[in-house]
Protein backbone atom coordinates (compact mmCIF):
# COMPACT_ATOMS: atom_id res chain seq x y z
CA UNK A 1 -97.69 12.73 -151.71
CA UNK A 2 -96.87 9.29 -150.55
CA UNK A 3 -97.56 7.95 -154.74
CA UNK A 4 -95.24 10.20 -155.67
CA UNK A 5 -92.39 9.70 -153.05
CA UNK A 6 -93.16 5.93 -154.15
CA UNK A 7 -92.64 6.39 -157.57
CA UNK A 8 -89.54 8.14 -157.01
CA UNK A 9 -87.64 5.72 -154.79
CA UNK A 10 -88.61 2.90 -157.46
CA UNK A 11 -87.33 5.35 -160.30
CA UNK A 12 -83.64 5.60 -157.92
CA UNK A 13 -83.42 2.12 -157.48
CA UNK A 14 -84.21 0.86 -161.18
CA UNK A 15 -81.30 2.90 -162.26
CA UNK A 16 -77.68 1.53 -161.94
CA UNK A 17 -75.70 3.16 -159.31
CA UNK A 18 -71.76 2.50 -160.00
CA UNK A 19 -69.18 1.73 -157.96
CA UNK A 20 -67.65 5.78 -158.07
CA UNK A 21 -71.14 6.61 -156.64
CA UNK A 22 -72.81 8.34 -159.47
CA UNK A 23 -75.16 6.75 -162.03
CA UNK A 24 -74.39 6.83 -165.86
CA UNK A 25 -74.67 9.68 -167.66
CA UNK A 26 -76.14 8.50 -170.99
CA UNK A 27 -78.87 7.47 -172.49
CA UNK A 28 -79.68 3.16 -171.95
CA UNK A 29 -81.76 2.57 -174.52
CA UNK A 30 -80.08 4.57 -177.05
CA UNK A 31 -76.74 2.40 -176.13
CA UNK A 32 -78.55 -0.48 -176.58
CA UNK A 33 -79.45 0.65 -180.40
CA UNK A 34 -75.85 1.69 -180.59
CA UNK A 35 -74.08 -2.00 -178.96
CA UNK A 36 -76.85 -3.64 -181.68
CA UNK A 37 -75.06 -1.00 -184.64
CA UNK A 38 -71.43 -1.05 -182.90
CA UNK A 39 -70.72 -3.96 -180.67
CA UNK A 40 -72.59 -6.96 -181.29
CA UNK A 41 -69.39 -8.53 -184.41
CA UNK A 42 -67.69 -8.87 -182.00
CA UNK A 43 -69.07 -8.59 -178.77
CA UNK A 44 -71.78 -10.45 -176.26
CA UNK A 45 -73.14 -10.01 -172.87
CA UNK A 46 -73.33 -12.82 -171.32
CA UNK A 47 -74.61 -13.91 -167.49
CA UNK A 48 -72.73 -16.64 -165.08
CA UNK A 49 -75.58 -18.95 -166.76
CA UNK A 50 -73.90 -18.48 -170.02
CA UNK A 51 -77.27 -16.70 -171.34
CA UNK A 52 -76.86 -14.53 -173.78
CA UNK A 53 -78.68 -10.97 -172.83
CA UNK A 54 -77.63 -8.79 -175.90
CA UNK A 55 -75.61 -9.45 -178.80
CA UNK A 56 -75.26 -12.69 -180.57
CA UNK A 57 -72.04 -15.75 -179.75
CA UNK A 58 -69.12 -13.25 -181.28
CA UNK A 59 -65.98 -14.37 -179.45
CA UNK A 60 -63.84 -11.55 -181.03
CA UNK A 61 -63.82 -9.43 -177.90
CA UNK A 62 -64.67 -10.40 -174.29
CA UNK A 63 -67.61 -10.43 -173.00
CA UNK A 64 -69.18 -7.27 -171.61
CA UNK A 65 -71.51 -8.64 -168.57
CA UNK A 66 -70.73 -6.61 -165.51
CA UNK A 67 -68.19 -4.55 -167.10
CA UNK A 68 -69.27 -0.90 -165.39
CA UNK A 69 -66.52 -1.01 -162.23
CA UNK A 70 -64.92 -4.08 -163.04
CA UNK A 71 -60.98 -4.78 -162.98
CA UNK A 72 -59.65 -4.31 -166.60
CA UNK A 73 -58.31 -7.31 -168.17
CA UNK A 74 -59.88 -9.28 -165.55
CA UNK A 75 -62.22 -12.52 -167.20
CA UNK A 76 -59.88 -15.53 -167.37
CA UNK A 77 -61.43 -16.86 -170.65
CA UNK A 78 -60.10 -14.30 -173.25
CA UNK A 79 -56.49 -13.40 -174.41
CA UNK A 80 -56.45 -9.14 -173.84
CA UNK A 81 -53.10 -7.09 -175.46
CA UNK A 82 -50.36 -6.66 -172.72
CA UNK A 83 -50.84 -3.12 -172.51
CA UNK A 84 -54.69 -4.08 -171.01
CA UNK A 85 -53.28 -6.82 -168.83
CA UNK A 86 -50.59 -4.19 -167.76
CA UNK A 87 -53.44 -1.36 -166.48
CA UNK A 88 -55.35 -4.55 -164.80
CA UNK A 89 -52.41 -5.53 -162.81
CA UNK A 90 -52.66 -1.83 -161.64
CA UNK A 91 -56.21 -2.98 -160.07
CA UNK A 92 -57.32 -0.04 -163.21
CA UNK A 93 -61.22 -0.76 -163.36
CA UNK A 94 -63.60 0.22 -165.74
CA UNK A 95 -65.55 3.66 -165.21
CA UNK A 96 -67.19 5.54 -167.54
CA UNK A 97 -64.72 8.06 -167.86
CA UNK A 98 -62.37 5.61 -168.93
CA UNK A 99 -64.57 3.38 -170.96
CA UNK A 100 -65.77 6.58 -173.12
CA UNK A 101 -61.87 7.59 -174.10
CA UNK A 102 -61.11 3.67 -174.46
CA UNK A 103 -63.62 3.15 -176.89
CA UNK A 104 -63.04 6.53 -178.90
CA UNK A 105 -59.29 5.72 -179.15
CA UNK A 106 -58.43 1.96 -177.88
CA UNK A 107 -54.57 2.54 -178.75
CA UNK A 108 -54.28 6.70 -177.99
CA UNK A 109 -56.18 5.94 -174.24
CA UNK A 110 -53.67 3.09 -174.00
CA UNK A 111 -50.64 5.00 -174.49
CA UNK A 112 -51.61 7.82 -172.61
CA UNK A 113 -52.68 5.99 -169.40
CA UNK A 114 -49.53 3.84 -169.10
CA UNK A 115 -46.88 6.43 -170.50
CA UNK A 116 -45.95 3.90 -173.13
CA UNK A 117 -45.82 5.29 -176.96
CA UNK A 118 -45.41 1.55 -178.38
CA UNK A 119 -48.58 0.49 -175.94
CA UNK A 120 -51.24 -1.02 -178.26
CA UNK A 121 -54.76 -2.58 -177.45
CA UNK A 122 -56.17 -5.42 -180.27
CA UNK A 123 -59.73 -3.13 -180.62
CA UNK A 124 -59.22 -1.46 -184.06
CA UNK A 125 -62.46 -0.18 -184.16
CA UNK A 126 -63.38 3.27 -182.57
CA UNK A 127 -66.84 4.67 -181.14
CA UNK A 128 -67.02 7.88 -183.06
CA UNK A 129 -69.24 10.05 -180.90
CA UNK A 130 -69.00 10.65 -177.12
CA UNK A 131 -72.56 10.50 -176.83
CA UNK A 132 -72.67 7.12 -178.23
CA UNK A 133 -70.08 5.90 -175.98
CA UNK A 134 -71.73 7.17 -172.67
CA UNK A 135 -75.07 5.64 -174.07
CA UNK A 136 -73.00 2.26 -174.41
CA UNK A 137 -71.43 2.67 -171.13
CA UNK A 138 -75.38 3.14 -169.49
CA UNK A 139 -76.58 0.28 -171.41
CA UNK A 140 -73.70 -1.97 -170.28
CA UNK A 141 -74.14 -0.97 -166.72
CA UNK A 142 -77.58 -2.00 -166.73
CA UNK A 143 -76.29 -5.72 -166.67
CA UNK A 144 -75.33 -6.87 -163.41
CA UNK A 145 -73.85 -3.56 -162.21
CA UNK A 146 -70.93 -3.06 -159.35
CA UNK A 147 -72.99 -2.26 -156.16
CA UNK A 148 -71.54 -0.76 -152.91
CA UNK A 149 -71.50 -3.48 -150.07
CA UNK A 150 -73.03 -2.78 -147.14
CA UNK A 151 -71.12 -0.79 -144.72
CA UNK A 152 -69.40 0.53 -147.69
CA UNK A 153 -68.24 4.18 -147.67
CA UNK A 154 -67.45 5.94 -151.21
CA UNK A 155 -65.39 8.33 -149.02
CA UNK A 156 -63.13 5.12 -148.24
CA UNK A 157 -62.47 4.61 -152.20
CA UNK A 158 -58.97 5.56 -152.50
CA UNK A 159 -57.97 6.99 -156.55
CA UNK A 160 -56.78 2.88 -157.34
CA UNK A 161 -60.51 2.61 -157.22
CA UNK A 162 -61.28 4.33 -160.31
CA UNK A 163 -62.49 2.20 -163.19
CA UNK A 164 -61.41 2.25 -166.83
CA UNK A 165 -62.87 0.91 -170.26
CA UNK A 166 -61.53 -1.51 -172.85
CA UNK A 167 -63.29 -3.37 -175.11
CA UNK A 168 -60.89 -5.59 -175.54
CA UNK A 169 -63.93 -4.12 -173.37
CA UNK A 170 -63.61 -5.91 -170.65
């Protein structure tokens, strides 16, 4: 009895809790086959060391370290459209809900979230299937992911708290 309750509070704490209070819903190590396939031309995740944890030195888009539940358009070292910059000024963060219909449609999500038909991201490329975007969304959060400080209530998160995606990820 005591094994198993042991093996189940280490399975709860290995897996990423996000800042909304629920853990990603796809599949880690599939995203990290699909951000080797997808991501990886133009995309790196990178630690405050500057090591490289997945993906190679592409510069195109920003890097994705910490992305689950942070501010959009937030990392000072890379140029993101004004319609990304826009939603980040909003204090818009990344959650999966948002990440998933960013990276299906960069330019669609943008226009819809800021009312703005002329609104355009600089990510042409689009994640086809929704399963492939929550698995890149699980295997993203897996690097340094948003946690609740203590004292922390996720009742106290007002709706500004809700996080988006971009790949002008960010």
């Amino acid at each position: 009895m005591i094994r198993s309750m042991t093996i189940a509070a280490a399975a709860l704490l290995a897996a990423p809790v996000l800042a909304d209070g629920h853990e990603p819903t796809g599949d880690a190590e599939a995203g990290e086959e699909q951000f080797g396939r997808q991501c990886v031309a133009c995309h790196v995740v990178r630690d405050d060391d500057g090591e490289v944890l997945a993906g190679r030195n592409a510069r195109t888009g920003p890097n994705l370290h910490g992305l689950a539940g942070r501010q959009i358009a937030s990392l000072e070292d890379f140029r993101y459209s004004d319609a990304l910059i826009e939603l980040g000024e909003e204090d818009r963060v990344w959650t999966e809900e948002a990440f998933v219909a960013y990276v299906q449609d960069p330019t669609g999500w943008l226009r819809e979230e800021l009312d703005n038909s002329r609104a355009r991201g600089k990510m042409a490329y689009r994640v086809r299937s929704e399963e492939d975007a929550l698995d890149l969304y699980a295997f993203l959060a897996t690097f340094d992911p948003v946690e609740m400080e203590d004292g922390d209530d996720m009742d106290d998160m007002d709706d500004g708290d809700e996080a988006e995606s971009e790949t002008e990820t960010d």
